[in-house]
C-alpha atoms as a PDB file:
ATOM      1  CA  UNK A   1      66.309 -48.235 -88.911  1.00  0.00           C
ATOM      2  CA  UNK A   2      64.478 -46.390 -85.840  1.00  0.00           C
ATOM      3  CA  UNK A   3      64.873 -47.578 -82.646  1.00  0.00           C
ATOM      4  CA  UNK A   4      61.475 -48.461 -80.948  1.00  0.00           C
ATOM      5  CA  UNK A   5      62.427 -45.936 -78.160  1.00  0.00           C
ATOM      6  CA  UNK A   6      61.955 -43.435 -80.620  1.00  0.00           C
ATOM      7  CA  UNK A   7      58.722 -44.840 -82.297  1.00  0.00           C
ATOM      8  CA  UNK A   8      57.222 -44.890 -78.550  1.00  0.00           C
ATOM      9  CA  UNK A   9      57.685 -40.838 -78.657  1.00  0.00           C
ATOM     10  CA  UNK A  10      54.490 -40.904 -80.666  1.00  0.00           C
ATOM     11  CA  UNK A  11      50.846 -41.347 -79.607  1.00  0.00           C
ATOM     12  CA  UNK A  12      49.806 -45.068 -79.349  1.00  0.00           C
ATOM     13  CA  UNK A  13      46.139 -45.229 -80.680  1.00  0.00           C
ATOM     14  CA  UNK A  14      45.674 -49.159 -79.970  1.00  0.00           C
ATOM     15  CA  UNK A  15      47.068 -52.152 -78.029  1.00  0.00           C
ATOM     16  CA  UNK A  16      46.070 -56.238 -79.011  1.00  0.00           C
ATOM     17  CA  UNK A  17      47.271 -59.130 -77.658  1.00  0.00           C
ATOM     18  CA  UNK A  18      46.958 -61.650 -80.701  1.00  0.00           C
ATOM     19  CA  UNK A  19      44.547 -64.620 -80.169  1.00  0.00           C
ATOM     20  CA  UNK A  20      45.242 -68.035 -81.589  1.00  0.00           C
ATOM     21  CA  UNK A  21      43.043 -67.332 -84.169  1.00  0.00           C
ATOM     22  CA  UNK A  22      45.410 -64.420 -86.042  1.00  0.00           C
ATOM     23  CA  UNK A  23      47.645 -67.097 -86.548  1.00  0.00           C
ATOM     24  CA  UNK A  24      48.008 -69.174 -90.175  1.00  0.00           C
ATOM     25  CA  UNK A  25      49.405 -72.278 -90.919  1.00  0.00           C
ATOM     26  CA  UNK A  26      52.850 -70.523 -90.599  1.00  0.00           C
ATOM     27  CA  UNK A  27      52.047 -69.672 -87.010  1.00  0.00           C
ATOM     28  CA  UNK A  28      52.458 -66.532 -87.554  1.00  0.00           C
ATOM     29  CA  UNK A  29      50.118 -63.923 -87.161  1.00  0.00           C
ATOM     30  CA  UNK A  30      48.171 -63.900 -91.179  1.00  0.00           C
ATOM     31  CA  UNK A  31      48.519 -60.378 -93.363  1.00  0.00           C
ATOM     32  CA  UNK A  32      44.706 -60.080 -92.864  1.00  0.00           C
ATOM     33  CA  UNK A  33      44.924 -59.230 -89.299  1.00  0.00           C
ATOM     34  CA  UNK A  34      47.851 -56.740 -89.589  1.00  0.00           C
ATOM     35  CA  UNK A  35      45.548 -54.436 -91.751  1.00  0.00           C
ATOM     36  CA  UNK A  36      42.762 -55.082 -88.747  1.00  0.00           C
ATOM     37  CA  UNK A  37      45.250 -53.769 -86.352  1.00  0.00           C
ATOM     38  CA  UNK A  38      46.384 -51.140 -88.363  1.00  0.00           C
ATOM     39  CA  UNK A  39      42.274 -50.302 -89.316  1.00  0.00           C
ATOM     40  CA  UNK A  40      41.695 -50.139 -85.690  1.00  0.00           C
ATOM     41  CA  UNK A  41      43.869 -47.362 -85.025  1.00  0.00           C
ATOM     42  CA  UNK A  42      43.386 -45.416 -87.608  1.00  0.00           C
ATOM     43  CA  UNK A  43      39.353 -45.031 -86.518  1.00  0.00           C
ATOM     44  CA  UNK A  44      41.090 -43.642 -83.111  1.00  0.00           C
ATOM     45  CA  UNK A  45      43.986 -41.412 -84.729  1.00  0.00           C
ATOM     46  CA  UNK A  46      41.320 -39.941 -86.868  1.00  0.00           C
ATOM     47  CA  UNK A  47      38.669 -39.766 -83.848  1.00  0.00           C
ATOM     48  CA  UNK A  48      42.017 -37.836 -82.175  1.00  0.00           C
ATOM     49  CA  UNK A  49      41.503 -34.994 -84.908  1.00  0.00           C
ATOM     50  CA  UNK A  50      37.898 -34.508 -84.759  1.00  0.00           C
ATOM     51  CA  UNK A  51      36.913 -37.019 -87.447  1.00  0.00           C
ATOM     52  CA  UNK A  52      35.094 -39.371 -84.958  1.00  0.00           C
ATOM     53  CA  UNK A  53      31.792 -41.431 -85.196  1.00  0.00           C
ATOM     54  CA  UNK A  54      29.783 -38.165 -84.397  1.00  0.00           C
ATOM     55  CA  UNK A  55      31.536 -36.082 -87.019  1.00  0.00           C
ATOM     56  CA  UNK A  56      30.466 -38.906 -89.629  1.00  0.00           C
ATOM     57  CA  UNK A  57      26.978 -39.306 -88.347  1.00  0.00           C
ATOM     58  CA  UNK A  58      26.643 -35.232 -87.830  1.00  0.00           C
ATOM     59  CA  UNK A  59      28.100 -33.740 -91.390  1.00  0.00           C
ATOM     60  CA  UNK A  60      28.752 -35.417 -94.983  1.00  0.00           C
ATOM     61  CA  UNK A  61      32.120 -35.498 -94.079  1.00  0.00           C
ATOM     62  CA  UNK A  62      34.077 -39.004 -94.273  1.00  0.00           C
ATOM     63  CA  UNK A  63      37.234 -40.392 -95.567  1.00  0.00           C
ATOM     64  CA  UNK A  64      38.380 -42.337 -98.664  1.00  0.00           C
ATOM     65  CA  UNK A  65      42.189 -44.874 -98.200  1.00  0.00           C
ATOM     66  CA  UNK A  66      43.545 -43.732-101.457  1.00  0.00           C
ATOM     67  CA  UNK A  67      47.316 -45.602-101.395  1.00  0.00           C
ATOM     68  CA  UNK A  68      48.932 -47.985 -98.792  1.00  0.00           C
ATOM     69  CA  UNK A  69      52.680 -49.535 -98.047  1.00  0.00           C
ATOM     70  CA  UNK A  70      52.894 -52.076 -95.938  1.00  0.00           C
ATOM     71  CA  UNK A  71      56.418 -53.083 -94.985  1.00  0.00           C
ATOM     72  CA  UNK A  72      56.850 -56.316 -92.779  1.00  0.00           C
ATOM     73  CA  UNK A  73      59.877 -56.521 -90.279  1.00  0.00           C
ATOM     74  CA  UNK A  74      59.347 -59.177 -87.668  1.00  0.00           C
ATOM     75  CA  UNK A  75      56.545 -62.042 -86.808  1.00  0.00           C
ATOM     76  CA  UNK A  76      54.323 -61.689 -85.018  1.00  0.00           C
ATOM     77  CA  UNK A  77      52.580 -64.840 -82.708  1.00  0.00           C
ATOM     78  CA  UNK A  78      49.794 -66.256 -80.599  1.00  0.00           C
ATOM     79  CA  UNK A  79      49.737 -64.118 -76.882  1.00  0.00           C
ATOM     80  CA  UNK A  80      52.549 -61.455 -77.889  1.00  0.00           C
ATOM     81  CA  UNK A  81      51.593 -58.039 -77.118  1.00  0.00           C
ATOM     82  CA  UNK A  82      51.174 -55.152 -79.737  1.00  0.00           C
ATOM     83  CA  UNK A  83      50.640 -51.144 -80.321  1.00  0.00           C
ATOM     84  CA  UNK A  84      50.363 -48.921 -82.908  1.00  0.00           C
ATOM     85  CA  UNK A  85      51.726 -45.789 -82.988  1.00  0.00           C
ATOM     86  CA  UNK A  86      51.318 -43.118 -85.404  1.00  0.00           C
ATOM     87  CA  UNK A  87      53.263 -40.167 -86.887  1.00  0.00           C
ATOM     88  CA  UNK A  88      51.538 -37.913 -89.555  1.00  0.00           C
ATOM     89  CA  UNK A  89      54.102 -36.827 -92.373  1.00  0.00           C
ATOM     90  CA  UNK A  90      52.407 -34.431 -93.833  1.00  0.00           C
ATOM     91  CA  UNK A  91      48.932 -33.422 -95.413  1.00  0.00           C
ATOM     92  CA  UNK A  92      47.302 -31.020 -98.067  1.00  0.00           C
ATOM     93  CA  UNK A  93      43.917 -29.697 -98.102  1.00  0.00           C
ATOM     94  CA  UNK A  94      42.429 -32.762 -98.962  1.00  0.00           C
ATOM     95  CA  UNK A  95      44.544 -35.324 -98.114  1.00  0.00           C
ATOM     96  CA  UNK A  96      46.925 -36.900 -94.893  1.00  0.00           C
ATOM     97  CA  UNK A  97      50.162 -38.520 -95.477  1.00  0.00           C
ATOM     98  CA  UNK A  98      50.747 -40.672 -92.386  1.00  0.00           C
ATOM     99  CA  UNK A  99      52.833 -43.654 -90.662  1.00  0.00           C
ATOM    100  CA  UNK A 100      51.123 -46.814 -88.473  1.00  0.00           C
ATOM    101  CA  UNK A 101      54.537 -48.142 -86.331  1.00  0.00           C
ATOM    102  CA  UNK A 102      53.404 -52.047 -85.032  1.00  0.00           C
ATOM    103  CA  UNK A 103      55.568 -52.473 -82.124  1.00  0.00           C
ATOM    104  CA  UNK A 104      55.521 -56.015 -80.912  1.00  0.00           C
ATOM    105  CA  UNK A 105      56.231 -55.037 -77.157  1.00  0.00           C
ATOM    106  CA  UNK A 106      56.505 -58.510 -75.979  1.00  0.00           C
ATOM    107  CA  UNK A 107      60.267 -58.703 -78.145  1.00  0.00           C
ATOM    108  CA  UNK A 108      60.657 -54.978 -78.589  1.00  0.00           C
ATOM    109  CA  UNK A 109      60.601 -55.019 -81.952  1.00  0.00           C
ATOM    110  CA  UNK A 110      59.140 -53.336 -84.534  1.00  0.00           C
ATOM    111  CA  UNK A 111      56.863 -55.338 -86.485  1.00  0.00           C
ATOM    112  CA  UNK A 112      55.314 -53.615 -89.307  1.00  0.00           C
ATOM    113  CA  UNK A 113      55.090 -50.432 -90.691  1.00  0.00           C
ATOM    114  CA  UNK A 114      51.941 -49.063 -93.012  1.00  0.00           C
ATOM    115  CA  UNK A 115      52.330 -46.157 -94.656  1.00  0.00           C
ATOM    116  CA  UNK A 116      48.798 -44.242 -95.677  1.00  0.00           C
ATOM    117  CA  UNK A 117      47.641 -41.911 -97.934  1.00  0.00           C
ATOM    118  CA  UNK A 118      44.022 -40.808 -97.279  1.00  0.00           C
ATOM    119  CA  UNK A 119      41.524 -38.357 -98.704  1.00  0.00           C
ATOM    120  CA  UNK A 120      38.563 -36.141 -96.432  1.00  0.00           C
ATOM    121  CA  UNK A 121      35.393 -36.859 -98.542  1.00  0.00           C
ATOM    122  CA  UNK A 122      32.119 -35.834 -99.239  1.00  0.00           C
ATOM    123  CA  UNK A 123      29.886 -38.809 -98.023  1.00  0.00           C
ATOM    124  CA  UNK A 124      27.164 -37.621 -99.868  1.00  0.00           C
ATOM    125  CA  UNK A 125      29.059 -36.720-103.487  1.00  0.00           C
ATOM    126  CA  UNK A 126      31.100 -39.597-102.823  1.00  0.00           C
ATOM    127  CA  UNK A 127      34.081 -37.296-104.021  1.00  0.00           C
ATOM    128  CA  UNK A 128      37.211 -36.226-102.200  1.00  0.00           C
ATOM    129  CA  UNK A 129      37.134 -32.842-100.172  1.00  0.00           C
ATOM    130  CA  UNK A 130      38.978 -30.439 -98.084  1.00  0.00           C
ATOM    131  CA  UNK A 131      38.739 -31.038 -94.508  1.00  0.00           C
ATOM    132  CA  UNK A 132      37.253 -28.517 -92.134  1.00  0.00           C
ATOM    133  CA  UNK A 133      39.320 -25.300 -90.920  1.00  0.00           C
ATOM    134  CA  UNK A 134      39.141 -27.476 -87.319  1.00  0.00           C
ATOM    135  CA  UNK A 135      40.201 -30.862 -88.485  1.00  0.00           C
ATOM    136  CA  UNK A 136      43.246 -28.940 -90.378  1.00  0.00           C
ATOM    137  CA  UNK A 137      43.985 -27.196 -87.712  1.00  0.00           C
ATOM    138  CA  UNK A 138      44.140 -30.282 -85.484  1.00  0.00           C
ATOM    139  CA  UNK A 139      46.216 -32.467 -88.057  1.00  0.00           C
ATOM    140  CA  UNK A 140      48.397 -29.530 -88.152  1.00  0.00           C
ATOM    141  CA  UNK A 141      49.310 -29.657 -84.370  1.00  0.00           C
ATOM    142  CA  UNK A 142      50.030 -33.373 -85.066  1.00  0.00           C
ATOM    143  CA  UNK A 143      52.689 -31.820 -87.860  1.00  0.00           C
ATOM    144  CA  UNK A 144      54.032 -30.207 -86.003  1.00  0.00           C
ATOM    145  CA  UNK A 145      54.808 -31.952 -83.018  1.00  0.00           C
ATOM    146  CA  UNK A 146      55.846 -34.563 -85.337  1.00  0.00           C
ATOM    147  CA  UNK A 147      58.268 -32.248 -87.014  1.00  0.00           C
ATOM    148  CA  UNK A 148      60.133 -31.961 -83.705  1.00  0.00           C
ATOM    149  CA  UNK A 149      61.538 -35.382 -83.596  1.00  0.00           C
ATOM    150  CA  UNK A 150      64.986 -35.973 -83.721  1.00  0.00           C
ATOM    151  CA  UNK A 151      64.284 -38.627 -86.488  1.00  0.00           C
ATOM    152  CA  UNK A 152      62.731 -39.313 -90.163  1.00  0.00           C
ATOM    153  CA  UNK A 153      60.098 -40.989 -90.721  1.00  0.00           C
ATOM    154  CA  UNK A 154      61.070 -43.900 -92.673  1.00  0.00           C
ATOM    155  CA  UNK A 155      59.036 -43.541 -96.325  1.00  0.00           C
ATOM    156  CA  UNK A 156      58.843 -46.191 -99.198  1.00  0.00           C
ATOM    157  CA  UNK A 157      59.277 -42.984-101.877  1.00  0.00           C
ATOM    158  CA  UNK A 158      56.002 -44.033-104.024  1.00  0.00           C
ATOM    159  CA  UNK A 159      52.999 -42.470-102.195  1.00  0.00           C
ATOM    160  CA  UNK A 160      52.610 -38.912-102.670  1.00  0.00           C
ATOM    161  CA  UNK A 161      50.163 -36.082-100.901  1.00  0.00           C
END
């Protein structure tokens, strides 16, 4: 498994300290609120490429979640401290293959990983697209920064760009 050191070399796109009420009768923090955490920074990674609440207000351009893996490593409770980080694995001209890291930085642990497949879409065909020479070029600077760590990103094998 990756260290969290290494996980921390990526951009953070959102931070949370969880509020009693995340927690379910396990007191734990429920499954619900993971895929909040994880929804919240995905709006800011994609906002970090130029596909931000102006680019869907300005243009037909949007996005469609075609596939998600979740993977669950360590609880998660009331007043600990989280952040998401994000590495992109890969993309095509439609569609970006990235990794959500939820490091729980109160224990130092990694809590969660979601793995994403996601489509650029025409908002007003409702089908999938390609994404604009800029946005590619921008998720393509992610690549390849990403493609400079000294590490793989850990992949369940089943979601496929």
């Amino acid at each position: 498994m990756i260290e969290v050191s290494q996980i921390q070399q990526l951009p953070c796109f959102h931070r949370a300290i969880i509020p009693q009420d995340y927690l379910d009768v396990m007191g734990h923090m429920n499954i619900r609120h993971y895929m909040g955490l994880f929804d919240f920074a995905a709006w800011r990674f994609f906002a970090a490429f130029g596909m931000d609440e102006e680019y869907y207000t300005s243009t037909d351009g949007g996005a469609f979640a075609l596939e998600q893996h979740i993977l669950y490593l360590a609880e998660v409770h009331v007043g600990e401290t989280v952040a998401i980080y994000t590495r992109v694995n890969g993309r095509t001209a439609k569609r970006i293959h990235f990794t959500h890291f939820m490091v729980n930085e109160t224990t130092g642990k990694l809590a969660a990983t979601l793995e994403t497949l996601t489509s650029h879409a025409n908002t007003t065909t409702r089908r999938t697209s390609p994404f604009p020479d800029d946005i590619a070029r921008a998720i393509d600077a992610f690549i390849t920064e990403h493609e400079q760590l000294d590490w793989d990103a850990p992949l369940c094998g089943v979601i496929r760009p």
